[in-house]
PDB file of N, CA and C in Angstrom:
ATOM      1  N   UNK A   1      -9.977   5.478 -11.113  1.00  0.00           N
ATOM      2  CA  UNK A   1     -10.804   4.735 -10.184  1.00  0.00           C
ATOM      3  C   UNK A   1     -11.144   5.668  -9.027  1.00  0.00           C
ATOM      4  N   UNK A   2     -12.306   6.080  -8.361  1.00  0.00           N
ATOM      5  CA  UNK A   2     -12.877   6.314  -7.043  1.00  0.00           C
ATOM      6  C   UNK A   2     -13.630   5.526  -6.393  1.00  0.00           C
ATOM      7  N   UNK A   3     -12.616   5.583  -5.167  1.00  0.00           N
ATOM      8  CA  UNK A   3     -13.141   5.734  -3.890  1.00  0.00           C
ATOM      9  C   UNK A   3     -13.585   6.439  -2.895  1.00  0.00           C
ATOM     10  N   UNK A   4     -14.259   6.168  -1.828  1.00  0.00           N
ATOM     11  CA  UNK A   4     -14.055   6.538  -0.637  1.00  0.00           C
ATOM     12  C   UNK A   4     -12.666   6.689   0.228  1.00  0.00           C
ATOM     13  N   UNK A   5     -12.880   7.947   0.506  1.00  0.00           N
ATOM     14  CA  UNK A   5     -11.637   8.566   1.230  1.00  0.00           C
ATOM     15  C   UNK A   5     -11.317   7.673   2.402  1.00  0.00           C
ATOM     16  N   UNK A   6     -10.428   7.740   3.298  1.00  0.00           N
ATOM     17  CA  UNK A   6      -9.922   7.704   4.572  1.00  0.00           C
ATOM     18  C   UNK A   6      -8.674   8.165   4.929  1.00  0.00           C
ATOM     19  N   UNK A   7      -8.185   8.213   5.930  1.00  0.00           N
ATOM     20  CA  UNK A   7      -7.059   8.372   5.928  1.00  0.00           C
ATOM     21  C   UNK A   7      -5.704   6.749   5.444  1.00  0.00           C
ATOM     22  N   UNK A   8      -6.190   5.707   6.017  1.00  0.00           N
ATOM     23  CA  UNK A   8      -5.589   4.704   5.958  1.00  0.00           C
ATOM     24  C   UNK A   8      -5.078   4.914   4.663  1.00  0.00           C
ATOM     25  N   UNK A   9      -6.166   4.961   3.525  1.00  0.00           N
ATOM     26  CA  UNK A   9      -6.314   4.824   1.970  1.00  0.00           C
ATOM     27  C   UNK A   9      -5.253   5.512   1.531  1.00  0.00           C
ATOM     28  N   UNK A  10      -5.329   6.858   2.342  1.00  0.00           N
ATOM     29  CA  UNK A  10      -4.727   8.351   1.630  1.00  0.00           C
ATOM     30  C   UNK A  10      -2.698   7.946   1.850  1.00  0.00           C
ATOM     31  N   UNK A  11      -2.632   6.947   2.658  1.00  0.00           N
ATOM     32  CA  UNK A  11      -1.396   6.547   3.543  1.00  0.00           C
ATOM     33  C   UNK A  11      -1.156   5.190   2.253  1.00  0.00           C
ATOM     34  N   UNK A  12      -1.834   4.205   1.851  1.00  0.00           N
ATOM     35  CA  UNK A  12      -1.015   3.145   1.397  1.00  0.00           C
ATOM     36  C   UNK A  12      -1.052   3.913   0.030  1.00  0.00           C
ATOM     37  N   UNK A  13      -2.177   4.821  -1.052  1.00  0.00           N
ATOM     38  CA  UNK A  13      -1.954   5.296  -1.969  1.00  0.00           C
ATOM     39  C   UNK A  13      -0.644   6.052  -1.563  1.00  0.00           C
ATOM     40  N   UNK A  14      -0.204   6.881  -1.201  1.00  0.00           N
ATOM     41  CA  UNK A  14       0.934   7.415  -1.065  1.00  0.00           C
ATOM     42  C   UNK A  14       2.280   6.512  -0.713  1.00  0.00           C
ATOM     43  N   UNK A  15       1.920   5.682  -0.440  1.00  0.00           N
ATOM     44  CA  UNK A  15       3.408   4.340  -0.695  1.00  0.00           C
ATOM     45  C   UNK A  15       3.227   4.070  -2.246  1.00  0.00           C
ATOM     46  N   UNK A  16       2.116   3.214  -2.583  1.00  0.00           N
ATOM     47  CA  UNK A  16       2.096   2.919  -3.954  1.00  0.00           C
ATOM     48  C   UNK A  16       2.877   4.375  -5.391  1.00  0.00           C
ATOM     49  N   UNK A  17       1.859   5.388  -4.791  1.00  0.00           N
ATOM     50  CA  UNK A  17       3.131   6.606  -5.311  1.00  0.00           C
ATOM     51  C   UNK A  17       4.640   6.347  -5.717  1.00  0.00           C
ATOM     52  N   UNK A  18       5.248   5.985  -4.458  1.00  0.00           N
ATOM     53  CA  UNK A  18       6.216   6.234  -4.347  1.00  0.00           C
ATOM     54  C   UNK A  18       7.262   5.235  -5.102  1.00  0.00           C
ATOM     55  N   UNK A  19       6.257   4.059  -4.565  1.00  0.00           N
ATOM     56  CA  UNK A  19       6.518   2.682  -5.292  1.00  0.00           C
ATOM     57  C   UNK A  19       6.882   2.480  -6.843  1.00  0.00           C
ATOM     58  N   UNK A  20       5.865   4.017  -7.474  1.00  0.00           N
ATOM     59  CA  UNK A  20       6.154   4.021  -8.932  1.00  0.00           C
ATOM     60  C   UNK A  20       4.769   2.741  -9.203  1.00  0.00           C
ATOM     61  N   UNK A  21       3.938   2.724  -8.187  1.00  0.00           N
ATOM     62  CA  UNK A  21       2.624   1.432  -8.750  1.00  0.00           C
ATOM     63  C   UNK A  21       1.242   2.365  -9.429  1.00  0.00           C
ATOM     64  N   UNK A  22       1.418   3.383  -9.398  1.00  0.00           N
ATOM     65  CA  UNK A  22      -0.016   4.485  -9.653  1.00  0.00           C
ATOM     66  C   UNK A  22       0.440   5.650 -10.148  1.00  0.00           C
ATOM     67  N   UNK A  23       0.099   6.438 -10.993  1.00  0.00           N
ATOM     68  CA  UNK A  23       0.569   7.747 -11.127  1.00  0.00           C
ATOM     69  C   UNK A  23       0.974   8.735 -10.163  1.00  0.00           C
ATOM     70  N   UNK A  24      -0.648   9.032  -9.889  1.00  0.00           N
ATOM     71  CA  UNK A  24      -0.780   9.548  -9.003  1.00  0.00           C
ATOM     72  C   UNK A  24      -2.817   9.899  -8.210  1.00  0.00           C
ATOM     73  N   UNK A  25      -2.453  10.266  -7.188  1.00  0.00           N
ATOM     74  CA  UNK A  25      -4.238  10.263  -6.499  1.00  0.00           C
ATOM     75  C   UNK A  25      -4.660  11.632  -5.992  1.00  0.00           C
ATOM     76  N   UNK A  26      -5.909  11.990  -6.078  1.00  0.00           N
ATOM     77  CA  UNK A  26      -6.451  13.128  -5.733  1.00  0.00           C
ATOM     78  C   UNK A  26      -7.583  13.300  -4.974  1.00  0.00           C
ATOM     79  N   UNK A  27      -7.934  14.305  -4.190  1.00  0.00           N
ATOM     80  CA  UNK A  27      -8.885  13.715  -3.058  1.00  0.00           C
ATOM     81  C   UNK A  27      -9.684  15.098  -3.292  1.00  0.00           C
ATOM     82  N   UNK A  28     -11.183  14.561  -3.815  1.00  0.00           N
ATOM     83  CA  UNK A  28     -12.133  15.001  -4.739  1.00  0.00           C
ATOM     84  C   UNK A  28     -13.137  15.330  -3.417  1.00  0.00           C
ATOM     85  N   UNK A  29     -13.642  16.391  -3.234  1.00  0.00           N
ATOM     86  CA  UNK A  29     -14.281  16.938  -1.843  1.00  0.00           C
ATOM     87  C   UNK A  29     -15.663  17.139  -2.347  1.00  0.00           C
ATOM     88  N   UNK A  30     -16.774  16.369  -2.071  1.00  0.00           N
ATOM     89  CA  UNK A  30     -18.225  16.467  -2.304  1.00  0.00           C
ATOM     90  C   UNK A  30     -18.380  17.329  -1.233  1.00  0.00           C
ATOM     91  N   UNK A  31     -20.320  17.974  -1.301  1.00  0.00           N
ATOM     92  CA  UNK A  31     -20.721  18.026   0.076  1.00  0.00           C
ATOM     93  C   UNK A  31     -21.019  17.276   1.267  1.00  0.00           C
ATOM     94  N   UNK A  32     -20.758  15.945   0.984  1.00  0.00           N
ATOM     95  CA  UNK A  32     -21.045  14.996   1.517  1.00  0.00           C
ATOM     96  C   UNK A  32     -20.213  14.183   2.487  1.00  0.00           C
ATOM     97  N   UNK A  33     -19.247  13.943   1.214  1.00  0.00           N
ATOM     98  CA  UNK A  33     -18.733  12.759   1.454  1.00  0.00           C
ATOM     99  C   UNK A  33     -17.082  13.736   1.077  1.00  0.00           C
ATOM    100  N   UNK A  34     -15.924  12.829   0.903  1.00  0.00           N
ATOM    101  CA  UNK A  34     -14.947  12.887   0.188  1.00  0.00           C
ATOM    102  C   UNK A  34     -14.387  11.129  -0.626  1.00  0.00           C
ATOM    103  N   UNK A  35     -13.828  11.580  -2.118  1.00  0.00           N
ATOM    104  CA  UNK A  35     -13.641  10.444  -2.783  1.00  0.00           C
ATOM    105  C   UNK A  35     -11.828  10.771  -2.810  1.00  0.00           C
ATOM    106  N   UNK A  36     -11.628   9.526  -3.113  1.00  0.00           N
ATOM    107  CA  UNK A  36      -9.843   9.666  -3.568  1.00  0.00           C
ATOM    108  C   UNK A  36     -10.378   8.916  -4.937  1.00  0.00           C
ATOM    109  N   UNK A  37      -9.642  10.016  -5.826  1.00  0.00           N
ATOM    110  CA  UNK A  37      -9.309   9.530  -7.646  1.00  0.00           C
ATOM    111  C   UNK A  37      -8.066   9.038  -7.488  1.00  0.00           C
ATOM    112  N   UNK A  38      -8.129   7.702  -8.210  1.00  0.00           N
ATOM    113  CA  UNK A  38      -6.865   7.253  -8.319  1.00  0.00           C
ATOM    114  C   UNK A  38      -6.324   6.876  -9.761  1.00  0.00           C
ATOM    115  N   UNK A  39      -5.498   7.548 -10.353  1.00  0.00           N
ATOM    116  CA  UNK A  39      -4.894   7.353 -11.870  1.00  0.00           C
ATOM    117  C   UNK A  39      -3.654   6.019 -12.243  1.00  0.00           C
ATOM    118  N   UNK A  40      -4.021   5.119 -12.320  1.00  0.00           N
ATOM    119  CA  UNK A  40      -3.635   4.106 -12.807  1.00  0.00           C
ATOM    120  C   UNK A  40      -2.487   4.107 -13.388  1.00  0.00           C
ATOM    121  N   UNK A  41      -1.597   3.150 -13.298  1.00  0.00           N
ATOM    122  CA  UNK A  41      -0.176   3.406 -14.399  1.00  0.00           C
ATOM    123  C   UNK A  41      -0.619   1.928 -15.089  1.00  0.00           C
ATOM    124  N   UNK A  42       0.273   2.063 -16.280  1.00  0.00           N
ATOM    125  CA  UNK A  42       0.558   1.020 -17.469  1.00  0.00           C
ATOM    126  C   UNK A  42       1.622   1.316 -18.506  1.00  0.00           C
ATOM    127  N   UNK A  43       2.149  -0.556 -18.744  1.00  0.00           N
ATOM    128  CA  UNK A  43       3.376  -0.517 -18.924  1.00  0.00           C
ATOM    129  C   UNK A  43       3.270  -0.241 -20.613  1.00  0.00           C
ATOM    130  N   UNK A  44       4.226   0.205 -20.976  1.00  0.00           N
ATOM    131  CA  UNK A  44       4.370   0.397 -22.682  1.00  0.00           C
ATOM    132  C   UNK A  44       3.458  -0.634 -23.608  1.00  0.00           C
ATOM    133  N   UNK A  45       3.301  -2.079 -23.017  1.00  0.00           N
ATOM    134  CA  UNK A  45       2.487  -2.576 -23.716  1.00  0.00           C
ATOM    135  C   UNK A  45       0.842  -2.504 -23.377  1.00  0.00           C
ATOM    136  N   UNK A  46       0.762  -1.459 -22.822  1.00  0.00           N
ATOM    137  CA  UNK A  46      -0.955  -1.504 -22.430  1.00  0.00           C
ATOM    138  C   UNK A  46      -1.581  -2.421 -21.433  1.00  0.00           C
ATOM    139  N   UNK A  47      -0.698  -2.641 -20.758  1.00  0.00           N
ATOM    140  CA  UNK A  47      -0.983  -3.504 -19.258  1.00  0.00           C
ATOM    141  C   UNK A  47      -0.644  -2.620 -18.029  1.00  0.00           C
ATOM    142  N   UNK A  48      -1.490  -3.562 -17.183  1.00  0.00           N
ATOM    143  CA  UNK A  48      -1.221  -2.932 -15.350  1.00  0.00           C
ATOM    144  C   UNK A  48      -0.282  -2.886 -15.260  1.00  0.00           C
ATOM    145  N   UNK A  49       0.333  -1.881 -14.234  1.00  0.00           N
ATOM    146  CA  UNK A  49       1.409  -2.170 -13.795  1.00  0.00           C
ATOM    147  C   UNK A  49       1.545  -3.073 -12.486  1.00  0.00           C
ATOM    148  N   UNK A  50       0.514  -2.675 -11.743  1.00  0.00           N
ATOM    149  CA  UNK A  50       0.041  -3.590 -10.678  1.00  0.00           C
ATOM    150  C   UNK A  50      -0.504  -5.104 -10.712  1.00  0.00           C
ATOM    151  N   UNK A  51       0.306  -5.759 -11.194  1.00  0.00           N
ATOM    152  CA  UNK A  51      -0.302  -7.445 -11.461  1.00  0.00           C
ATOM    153  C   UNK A  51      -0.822  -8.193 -10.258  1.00  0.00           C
ATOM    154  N   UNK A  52      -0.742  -7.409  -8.906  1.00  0.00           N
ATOM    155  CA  UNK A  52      -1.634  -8.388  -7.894  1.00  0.00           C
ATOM    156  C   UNK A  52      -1.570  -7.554  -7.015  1.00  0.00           C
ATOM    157  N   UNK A  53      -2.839  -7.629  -6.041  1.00  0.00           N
ATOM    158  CA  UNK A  53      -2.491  -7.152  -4.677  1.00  0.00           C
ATOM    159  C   UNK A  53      -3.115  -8.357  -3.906  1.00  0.00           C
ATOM    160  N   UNK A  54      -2.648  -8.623  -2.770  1.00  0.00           N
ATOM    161  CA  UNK A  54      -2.840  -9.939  -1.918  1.00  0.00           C
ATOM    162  C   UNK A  54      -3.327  -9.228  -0.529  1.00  0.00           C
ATOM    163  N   UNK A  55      -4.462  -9.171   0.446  1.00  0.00           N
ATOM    164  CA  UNK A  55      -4.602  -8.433   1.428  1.00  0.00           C
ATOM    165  C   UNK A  55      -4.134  -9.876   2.101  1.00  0.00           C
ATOM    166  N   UNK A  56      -3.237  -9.191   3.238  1.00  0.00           N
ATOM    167  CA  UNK A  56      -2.415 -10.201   3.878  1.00  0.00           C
ATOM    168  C   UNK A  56      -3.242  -9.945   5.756  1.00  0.00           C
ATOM    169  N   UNK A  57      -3.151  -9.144   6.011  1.00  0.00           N
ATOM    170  CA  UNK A  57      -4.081  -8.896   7.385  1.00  0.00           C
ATOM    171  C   UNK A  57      -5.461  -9.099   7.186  1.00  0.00           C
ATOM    172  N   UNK A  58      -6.108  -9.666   8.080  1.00  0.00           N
ATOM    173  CA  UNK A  58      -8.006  -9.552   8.007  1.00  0.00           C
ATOM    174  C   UNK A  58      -9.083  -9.352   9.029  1.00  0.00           C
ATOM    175  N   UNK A  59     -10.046  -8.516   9.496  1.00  0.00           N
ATOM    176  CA  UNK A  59     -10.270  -8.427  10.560  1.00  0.00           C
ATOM    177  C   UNK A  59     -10.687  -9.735  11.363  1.00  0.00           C
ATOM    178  N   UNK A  60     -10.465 -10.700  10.916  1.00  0.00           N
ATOM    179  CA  UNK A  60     -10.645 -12.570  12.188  1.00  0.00           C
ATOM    180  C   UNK A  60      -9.689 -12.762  11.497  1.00  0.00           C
ATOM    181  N   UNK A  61      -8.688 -12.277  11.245  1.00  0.00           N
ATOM    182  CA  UNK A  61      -6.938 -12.734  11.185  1.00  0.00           C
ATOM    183  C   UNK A  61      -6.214 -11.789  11.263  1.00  0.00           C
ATOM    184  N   UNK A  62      -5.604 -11.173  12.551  1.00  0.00           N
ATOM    185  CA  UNK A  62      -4.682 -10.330  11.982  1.00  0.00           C
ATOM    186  C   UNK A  62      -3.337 -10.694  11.922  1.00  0.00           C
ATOM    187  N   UNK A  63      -2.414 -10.466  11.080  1.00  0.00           N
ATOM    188  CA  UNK A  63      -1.005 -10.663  10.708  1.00  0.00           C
ATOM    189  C   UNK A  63      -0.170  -9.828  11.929  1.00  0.00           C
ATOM    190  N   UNK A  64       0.768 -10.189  11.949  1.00  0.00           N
ATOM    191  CA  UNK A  64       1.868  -9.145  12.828  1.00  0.00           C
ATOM    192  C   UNK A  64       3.264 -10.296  12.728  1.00  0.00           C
ATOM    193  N   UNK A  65       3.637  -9.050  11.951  1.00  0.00           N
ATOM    194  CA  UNK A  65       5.270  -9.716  12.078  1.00  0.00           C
ATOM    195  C   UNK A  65       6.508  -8.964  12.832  1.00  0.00           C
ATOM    196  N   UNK A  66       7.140  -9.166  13.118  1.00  0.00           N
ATOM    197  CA  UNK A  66       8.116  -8.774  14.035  1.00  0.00           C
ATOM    198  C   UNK A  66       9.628  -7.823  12.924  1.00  0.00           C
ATOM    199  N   UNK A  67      10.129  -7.482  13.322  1.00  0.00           N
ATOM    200  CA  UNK A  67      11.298  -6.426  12.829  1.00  0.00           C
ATOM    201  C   UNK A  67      11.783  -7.711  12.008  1.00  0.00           C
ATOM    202  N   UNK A  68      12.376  -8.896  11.884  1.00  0.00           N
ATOM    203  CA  UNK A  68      13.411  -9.995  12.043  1.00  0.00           C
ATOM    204  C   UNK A  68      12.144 -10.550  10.748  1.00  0.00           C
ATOM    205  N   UNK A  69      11.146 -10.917  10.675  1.00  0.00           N
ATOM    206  CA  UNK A  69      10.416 -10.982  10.078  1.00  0.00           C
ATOM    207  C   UNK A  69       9.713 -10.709   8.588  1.00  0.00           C
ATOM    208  N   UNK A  70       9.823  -9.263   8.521  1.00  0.00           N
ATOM    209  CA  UNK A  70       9.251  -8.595   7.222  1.00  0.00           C
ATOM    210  C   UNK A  70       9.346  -9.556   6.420  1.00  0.00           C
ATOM    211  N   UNK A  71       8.530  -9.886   5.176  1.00  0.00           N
ATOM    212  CA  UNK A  71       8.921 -10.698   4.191  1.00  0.00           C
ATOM    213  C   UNK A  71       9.085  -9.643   3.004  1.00  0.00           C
ATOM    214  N   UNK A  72      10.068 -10.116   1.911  1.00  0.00           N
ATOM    215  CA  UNK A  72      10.924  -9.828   0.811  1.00  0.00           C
ATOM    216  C   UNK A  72       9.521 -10.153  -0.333  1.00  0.00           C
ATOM    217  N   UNK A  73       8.634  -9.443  -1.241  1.00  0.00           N
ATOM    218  CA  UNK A  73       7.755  -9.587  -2.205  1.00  0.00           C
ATOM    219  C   UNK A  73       8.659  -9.571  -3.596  1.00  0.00           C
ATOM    220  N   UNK A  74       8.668 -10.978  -4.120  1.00  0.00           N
ATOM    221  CA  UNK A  74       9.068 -11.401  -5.211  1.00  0.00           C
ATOM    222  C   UNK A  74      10.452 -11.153  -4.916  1.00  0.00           C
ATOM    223  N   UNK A  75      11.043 -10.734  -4.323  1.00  0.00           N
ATOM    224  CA  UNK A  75      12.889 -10.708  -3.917  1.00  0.00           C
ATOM    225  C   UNK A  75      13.226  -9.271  -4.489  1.00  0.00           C
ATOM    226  N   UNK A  76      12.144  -8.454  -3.704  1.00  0.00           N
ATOM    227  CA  UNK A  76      12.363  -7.079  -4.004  1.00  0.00           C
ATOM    228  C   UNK A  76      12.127  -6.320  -4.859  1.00  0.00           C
ATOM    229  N   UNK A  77      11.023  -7.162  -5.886  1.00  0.00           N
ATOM    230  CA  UNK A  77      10.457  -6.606  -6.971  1.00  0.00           C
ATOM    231  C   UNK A  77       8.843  -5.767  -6.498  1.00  0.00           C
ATOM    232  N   UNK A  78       8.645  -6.521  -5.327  1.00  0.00           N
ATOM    233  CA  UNK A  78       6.837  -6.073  -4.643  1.00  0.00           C
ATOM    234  C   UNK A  78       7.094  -5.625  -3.278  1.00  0.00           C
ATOM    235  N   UNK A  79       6.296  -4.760  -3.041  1.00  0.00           N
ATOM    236  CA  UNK A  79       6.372  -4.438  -1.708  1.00  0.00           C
ATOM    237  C   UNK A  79       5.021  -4.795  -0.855  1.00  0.00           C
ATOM    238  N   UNK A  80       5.237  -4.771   0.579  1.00  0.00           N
ATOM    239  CA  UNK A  80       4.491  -4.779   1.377  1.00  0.00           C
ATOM    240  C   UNK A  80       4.148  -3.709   1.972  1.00  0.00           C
ATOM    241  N   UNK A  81       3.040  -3.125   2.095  1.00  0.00           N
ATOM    242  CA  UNK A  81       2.637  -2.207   3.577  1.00  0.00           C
ATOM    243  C   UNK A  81       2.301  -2.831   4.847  1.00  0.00           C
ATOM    244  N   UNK A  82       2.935  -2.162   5.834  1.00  0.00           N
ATOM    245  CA  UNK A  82       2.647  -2.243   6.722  1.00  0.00           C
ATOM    246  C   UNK A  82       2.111  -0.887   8.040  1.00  0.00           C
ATOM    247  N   UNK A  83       1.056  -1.821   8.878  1.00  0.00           N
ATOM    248  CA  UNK A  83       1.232  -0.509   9.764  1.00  0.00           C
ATOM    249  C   UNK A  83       2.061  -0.622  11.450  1.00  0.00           C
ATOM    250  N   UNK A  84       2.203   0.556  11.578  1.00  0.00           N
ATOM    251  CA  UNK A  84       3.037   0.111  12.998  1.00  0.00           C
ATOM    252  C   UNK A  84       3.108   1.186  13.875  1.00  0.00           C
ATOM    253  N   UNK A  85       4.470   1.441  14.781  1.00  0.00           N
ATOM    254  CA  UNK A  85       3.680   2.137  15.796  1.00  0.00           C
ATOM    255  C   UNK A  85       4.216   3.967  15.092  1.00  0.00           C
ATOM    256  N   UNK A  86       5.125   4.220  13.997  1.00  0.00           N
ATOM    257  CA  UNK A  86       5.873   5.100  12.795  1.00  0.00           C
ATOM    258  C   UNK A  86       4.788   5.444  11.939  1.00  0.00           C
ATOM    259  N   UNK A  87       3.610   4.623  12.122  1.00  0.00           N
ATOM    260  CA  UNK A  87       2.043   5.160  11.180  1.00  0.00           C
ATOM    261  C   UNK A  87       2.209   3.666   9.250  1.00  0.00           C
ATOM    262  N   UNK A  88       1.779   4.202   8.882  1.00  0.00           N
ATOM    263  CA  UNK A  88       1.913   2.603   7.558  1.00  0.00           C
ATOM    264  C   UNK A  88       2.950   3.415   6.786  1.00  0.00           C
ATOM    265  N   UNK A  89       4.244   2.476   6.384  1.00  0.00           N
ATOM    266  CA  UNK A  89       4.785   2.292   5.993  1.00  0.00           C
ATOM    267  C   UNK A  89       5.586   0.832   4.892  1.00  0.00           C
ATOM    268  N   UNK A  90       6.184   1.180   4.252  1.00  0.00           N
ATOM    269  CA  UNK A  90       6.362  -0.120   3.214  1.00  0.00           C
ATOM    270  C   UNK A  90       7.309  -1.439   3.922  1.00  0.00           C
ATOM    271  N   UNK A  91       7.869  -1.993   3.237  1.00  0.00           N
ATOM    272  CA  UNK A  91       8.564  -3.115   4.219  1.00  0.00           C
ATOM    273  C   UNK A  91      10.020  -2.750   3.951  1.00  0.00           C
ATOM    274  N   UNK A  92      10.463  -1.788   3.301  1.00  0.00           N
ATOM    275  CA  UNK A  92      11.722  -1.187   3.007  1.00  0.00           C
ATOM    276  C   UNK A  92      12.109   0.001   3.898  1.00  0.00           C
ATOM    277  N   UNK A  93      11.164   0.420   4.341  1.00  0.00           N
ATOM    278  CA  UNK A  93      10.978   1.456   5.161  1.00  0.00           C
ATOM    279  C   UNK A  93      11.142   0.436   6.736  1.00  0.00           C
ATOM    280  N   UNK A  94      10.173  -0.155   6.648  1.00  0.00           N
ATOM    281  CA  UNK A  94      10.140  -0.560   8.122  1.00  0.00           C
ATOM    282  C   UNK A  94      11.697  -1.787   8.388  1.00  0.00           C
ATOM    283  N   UNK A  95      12.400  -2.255   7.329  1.00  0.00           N
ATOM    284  CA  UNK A  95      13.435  -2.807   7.728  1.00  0.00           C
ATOM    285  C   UNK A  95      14.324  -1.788   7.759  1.00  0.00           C
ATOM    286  N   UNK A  96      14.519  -0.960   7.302  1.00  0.00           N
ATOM    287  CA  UNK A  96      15.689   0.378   7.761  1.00  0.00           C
ATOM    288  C   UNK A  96      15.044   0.627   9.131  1.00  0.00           C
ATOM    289  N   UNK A  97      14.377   0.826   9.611  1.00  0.00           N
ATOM    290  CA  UNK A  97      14.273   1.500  10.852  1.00  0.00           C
ATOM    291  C   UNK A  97      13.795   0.290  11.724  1.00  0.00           C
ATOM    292  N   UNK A  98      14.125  -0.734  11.770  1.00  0.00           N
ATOM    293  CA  UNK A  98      13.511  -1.936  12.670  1.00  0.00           C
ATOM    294  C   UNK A  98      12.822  -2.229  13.377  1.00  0.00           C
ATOM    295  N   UNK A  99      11.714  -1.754  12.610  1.00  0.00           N
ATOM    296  CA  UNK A  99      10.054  -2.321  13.267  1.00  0.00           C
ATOM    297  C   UNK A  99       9.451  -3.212  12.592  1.00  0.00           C
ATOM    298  N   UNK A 100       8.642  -3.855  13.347  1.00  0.00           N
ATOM    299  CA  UNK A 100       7.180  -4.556  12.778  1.00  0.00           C
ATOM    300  C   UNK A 100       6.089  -3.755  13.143  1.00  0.00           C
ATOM    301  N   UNK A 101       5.299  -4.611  12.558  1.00  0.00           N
ATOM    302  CA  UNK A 101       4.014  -4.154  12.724  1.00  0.00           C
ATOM    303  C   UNK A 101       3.022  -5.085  12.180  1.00  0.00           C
ATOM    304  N   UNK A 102       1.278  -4.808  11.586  1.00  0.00           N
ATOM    305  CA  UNK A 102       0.186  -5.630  10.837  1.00  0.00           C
ATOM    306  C   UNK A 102       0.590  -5.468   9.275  1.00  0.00           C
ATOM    307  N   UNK A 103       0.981  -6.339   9.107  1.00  0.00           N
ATOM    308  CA  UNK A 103       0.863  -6.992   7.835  1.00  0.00           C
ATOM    309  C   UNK A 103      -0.442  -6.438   6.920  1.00  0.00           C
ATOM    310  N   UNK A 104      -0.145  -5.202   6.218  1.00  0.00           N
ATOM    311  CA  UNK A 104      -1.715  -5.251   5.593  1.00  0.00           C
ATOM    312  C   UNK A 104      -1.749  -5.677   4.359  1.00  0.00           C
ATOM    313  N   UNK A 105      -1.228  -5.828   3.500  1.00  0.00           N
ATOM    314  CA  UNK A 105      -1.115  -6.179   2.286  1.00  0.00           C
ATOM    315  C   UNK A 105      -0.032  -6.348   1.273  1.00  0.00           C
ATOM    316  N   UNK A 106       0.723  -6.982   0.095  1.00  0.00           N
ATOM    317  CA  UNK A 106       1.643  -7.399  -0.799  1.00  0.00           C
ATOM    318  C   UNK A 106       1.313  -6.674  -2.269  1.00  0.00           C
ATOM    319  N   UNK A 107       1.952  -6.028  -3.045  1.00  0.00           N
ATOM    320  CA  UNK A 107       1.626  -5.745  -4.287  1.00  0.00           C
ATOM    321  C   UNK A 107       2.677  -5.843  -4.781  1.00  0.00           C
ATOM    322  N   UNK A 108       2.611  -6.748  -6.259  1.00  0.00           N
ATOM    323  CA  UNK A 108       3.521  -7.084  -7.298  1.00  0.00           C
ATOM    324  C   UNK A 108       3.169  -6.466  -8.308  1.00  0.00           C
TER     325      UNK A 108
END
């Protein structure tokens, strides 16, 4: 899959990485523009591995949850990104080090 670059993008693909939700992503340099390739994972039976993403922040809603807060995706099977004042990080990340932050999105 390509997209359009950003940095934000280049930050939650690199959680999902890590997450084990994507192979892996590459950031494809036009004269123009820049794209991020993103290589897909799937499970032994020829399915996503990614069965949902839920955007949880919106620009006329934004989310913000507090340290005490984070919510648990599927009871630790999904994670959340978040961003905060540490730059975006997952919700495993941000409960070890006890921050909140915007709620940007859930993937199972």
């Amino acid at each position: 899959v390509d997209v359009p670059s950003s940095n934000l993008k280049k930050r939650i693909l690199f959680i999902l990485k890590e997450e084990h939700y994507i192979t892996d992503f590459i950031v494809i340099n036009h004269p123009l523009k820049k794209d991020l390739r993103i290589f897909l994972k799937y499970d032994r039976d020829g399915g996503p591995v990614i069965r949902n993403i839920t955007r949880e922040s919106k620009p006329g809603r934004r989310v913000y949850v507090g340290a005490n807060e984070i919510p648990r995706i599927l009871d630790g099977l999904g994670v959340a990104i978040l961003t905060t004042s540490k730059g975006v990080i997952s919700n495993k990340v941000a409960k070890k080090l006890k921050i909140g932050g915007e709620l940007l999105c859930s993937v199972w």
